[in-house]
N, C-alpha and C. Protein backbone atom coordinates (compact mmCIF):
# COMPACT_ATOMS: atom_id res chain seq x y z
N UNK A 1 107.10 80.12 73.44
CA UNK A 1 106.09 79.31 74.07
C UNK A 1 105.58 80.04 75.32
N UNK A 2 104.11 79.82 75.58
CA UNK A 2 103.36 80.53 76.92
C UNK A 2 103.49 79.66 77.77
N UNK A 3 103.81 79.79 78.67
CA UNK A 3 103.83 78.20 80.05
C UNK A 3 102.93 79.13 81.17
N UNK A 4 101.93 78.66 81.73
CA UNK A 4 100.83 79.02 82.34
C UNK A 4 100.18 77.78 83.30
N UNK A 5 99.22 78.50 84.68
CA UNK A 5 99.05 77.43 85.50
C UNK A 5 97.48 77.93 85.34
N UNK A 6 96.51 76.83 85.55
CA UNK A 6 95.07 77.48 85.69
C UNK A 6 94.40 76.70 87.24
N UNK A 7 93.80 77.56 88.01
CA UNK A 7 92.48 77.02 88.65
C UNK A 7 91.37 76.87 88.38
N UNK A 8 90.63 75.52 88.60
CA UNK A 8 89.27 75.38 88.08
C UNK A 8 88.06 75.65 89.48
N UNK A 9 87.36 76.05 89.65
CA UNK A 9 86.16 75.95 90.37
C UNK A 9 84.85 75.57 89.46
N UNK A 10 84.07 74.90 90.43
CA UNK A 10 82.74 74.38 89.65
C UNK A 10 81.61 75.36 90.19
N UNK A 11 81.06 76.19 88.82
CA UNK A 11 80.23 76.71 89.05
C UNK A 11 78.36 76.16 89.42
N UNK A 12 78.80 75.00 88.38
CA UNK A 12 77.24 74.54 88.50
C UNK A 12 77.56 72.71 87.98
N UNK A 13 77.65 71.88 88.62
CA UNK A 13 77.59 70.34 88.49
C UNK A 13 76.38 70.05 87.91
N UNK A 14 76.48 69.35 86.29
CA UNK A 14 75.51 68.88 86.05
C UNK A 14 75.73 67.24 86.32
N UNK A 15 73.99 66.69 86.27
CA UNK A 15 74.04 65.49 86.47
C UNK A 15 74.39 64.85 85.89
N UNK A 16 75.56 63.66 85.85
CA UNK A 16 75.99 62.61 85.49
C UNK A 16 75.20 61.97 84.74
N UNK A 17 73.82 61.53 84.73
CA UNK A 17 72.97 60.62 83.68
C UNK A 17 72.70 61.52 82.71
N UNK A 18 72.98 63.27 82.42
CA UNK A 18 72.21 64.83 82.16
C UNK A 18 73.52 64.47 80.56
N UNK A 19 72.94 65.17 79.79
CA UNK A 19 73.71 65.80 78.43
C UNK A 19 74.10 66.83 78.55
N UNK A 20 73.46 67.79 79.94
CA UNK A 20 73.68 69.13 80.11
C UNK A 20 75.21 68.86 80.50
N UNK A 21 76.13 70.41 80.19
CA UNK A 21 77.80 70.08 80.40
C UNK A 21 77.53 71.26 81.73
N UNK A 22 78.56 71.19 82.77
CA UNK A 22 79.30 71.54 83.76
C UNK A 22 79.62 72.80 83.28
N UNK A 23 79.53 73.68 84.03
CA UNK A 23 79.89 75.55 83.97
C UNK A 23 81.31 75.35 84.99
N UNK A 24 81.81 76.03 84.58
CA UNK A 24 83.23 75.95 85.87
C UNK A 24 83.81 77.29 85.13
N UNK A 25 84.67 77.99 86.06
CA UNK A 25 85.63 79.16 86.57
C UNK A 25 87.21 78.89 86.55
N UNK A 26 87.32 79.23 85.31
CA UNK A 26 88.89 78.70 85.41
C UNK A 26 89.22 80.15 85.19
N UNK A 27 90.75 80.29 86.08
CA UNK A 27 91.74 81.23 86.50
C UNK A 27 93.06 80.96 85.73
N UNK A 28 93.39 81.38 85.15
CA UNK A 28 94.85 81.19 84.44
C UNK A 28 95.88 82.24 84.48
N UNK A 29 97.15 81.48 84.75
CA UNK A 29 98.27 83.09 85.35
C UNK A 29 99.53 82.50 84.05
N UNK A 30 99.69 83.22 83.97
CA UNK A 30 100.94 82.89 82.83
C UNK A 30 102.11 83.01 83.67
N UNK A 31 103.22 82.40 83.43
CA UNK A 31 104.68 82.52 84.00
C UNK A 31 105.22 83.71 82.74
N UNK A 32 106.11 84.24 83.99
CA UNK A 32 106.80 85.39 83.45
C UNK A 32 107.93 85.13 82.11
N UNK A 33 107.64 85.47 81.26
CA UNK A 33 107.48 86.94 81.01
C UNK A 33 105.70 87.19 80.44
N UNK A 34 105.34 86.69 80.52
CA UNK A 34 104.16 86.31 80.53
C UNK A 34 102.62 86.22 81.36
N UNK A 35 103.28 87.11 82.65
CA UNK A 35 102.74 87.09 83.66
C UNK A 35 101.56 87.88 84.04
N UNK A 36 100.38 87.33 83.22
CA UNK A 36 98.82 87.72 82.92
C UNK A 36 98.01 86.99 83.85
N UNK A 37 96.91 87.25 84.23
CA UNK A 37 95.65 86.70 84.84
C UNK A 37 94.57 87.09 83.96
N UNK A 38 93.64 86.10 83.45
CA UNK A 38 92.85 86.01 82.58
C UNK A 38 92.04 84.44 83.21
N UNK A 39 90.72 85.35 83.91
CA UNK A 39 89.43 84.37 84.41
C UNK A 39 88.32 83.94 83.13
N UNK A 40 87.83 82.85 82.75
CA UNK A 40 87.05 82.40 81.82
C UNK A 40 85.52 82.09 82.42
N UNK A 41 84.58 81.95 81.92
CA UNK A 41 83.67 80.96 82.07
C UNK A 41 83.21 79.84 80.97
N UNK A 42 83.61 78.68 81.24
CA UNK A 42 83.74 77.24 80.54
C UNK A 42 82.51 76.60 81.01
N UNK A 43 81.69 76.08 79.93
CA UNK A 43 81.06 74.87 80.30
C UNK A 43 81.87 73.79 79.28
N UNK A 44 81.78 72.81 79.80
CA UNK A 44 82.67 71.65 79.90
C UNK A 44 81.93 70.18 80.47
N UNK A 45 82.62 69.16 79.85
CA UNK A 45 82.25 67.75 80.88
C UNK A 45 82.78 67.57 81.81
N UNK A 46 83.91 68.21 82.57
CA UNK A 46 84.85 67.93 83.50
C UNK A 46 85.61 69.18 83.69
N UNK A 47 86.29 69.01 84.76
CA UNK A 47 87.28 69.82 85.26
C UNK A 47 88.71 70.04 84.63
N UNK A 48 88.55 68.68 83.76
CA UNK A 48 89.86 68.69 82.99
C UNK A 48 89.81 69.57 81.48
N UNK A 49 88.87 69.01 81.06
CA UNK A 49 88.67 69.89 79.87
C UNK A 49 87.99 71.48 79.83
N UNK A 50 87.66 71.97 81.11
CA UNK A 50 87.60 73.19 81.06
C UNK A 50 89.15 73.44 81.56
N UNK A 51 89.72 73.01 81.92
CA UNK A 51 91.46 73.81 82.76
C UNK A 51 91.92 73.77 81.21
N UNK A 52 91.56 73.00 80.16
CA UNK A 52 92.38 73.10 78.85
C UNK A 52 92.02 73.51 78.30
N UNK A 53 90.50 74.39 78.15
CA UNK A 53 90.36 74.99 77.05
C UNK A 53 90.62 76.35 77.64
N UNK A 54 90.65 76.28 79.20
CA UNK A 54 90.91 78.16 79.87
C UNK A 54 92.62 78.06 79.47
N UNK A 55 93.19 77.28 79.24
CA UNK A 55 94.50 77.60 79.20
C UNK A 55 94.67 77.57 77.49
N UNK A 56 93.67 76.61 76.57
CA UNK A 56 94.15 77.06 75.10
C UNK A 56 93.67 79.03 75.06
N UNK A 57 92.41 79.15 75.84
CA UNK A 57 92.07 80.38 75.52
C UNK A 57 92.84 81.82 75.66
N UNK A 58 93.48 81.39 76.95
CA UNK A 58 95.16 82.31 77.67
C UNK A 58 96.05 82.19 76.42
N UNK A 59 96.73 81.21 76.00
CA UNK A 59 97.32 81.04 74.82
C UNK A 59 97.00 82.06 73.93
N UNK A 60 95.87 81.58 73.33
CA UNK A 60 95.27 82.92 72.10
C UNK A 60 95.70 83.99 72.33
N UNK A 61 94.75 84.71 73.60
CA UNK A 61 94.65 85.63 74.17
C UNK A 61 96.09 86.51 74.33
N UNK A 62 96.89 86.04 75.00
CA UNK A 62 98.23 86.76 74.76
C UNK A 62 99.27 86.83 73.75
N UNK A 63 98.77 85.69 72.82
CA UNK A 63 99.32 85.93 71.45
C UNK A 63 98.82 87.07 70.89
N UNK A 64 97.77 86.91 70.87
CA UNK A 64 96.84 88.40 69.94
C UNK A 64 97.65 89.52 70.84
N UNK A 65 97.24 89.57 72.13
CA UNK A 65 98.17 90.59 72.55
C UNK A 65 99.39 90.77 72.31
N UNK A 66 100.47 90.24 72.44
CA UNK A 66 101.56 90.20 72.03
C UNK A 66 101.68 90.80 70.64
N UNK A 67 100.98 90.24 69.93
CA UNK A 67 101.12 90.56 67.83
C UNK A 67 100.74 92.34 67.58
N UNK A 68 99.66 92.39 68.74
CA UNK A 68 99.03 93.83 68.98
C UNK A 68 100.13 94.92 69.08
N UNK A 69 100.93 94.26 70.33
CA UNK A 69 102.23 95.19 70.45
C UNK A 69 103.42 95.56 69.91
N UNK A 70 103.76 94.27 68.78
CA UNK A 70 104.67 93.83 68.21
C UNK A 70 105.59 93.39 68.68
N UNK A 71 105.36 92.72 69.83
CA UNK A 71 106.70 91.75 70.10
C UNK A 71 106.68 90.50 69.54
């Protein structure tokens, strides 16, 4: 299992009455042994669901790596 922490920043707030989705900057660090930094750009409805898709994307991301190396 990957256990990982992410920061979100909001790049661009869309309006609340808007269909347009929210751009945000999520930062994700993996806990060791695992210990990657991998920055995204997410648009999203919220802050919550971009921190989860930057952290499903970390997930992937170091799996593929990992399989790459063969561990």
């Amino acid at each position: 299992m990957i256990f990982a922490n992410a920061i979100v920043d909001v790049i661009h707030q869309a309006s609340p009455v808007s269909k347009e989705l929210s751009r945000f900057r999520v930062e994700v660090w993996g806990k060791s042994p695992h210990d990657y930094v991998r920055v995204y750009e997410i648009a999203a409805r919220d802050d919550n669901m971009a921190a989860r898709e930057g952290l499903d994307r970390f997930v992937k991301d170091i799996e593929k790596l990992l399989a790459e190396q063969g561990d």
